[in-house]
C-alpha atoms as a PDB file:
ATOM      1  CA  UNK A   1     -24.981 306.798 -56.677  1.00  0.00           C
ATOM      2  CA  UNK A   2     -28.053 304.553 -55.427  1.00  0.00           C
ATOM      3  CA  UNK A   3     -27.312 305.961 -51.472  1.00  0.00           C
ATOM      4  CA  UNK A   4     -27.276 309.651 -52.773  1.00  0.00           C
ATOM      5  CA  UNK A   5     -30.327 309.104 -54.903  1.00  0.00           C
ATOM      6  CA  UNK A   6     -32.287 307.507 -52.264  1.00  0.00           C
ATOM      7  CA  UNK A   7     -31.279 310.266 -49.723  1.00  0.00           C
ATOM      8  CA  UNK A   8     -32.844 312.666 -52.531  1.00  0.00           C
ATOM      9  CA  UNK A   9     -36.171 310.894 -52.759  1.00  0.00           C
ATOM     10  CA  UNK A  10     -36.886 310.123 -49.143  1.00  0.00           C
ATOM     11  CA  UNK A  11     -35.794 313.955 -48.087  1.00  0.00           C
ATOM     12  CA  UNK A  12     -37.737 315.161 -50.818  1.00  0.00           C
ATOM     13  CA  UNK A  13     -40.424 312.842 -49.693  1.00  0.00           C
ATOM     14  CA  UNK A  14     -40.619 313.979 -45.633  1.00  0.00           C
ATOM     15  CA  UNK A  15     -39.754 317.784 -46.963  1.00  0.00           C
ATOM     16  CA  UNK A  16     -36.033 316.832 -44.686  1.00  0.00           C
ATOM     17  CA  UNK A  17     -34.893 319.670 -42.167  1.00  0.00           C
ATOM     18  CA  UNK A  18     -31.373 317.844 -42.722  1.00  0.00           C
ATOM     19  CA  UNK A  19     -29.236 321.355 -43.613  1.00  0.00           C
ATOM     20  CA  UNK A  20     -27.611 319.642 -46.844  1.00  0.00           C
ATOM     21  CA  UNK A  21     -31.030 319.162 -48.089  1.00  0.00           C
ATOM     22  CA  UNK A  22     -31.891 322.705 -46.945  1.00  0.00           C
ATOM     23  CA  UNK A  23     -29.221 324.045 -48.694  1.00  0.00           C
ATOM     24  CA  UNK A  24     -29.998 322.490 -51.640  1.00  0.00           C
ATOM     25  CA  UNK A  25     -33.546 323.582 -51.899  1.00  0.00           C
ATOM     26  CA  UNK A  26     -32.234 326.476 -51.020  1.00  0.00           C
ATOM     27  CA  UNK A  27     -30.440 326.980 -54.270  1.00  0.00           C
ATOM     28  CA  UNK A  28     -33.337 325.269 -56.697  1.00  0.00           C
ATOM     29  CA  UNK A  29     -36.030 326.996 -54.970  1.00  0.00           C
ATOM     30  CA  UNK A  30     -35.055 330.229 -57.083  1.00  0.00           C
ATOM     31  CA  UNK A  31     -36.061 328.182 -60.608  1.00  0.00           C
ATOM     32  CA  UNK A  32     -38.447 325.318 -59.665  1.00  0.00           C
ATOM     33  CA  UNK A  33     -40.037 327.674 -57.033  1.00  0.00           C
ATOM     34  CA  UNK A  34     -43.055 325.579 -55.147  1.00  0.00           C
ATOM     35  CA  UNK A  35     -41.588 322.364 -57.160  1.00  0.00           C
ATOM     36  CA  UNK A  36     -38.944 321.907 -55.670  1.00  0.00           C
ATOM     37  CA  UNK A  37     -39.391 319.025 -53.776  1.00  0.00           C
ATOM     38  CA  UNK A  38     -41.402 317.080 -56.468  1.00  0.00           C
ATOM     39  CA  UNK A  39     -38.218 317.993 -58.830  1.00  0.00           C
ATOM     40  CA  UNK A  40     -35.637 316.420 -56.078  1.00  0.00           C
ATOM     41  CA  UNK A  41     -38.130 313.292 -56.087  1.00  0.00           C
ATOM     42  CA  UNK A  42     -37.800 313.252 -60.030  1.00  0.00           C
ATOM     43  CA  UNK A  43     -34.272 313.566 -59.906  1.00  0.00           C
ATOM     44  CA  UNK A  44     -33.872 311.126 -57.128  1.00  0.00           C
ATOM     45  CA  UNK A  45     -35.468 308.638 -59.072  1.00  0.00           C
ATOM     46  CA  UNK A  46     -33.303 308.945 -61.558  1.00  0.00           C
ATOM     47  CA  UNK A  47     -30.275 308.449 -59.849  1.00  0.00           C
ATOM     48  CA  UNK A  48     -31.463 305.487 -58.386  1.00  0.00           C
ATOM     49  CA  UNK A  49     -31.761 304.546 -61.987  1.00  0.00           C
ATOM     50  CA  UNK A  50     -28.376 305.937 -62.878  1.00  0.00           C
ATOM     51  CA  UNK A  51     -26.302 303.829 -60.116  1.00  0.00           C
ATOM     52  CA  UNK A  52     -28.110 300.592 -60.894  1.00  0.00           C
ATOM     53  CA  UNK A  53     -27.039 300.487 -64.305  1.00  0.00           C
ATOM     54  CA  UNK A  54     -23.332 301.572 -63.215  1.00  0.00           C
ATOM     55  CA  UNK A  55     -23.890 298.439 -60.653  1.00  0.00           C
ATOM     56  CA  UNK A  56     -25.332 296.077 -63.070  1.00  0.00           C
ATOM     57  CA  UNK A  57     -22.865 297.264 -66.110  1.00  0.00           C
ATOM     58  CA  UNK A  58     -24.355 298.786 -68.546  1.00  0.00           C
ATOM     59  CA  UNK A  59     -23.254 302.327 -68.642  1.00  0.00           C
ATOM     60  CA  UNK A  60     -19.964 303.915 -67.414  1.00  0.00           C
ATOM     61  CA  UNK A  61     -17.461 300.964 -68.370  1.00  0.00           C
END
């Protein structure tokens, strides 16, 4: 979860020609429009967050 996260974020970040990242702005350009990448840097974030809790223990036992 923290390695998909942080591929989300720094793609997001550098505005990635890497064609999984293009395919998924791709598909989320059609609701967050110019936002996209600010809402895959938001969301990257969070799945950063996400993992280290799985890691550390606190959710997903």
């Amino acid at each position: 979860m923290i390695l998909v996260g942080t591929f989300m974020l720094i793609s997001s970040l550098k505005k990635s020609d890497f064609i999984i990242y293009r395919l998924l702005v791709a598909r989320s350009r059609i609701l967050w429009g110019e936002n996209v990448h600010r809402f895959y840097q938001v969301i990257g974030v969070i799945i950063i967050v996400f993992g280290i809790l799985m890691t550390v223990g606190i959710i997903g036992k």
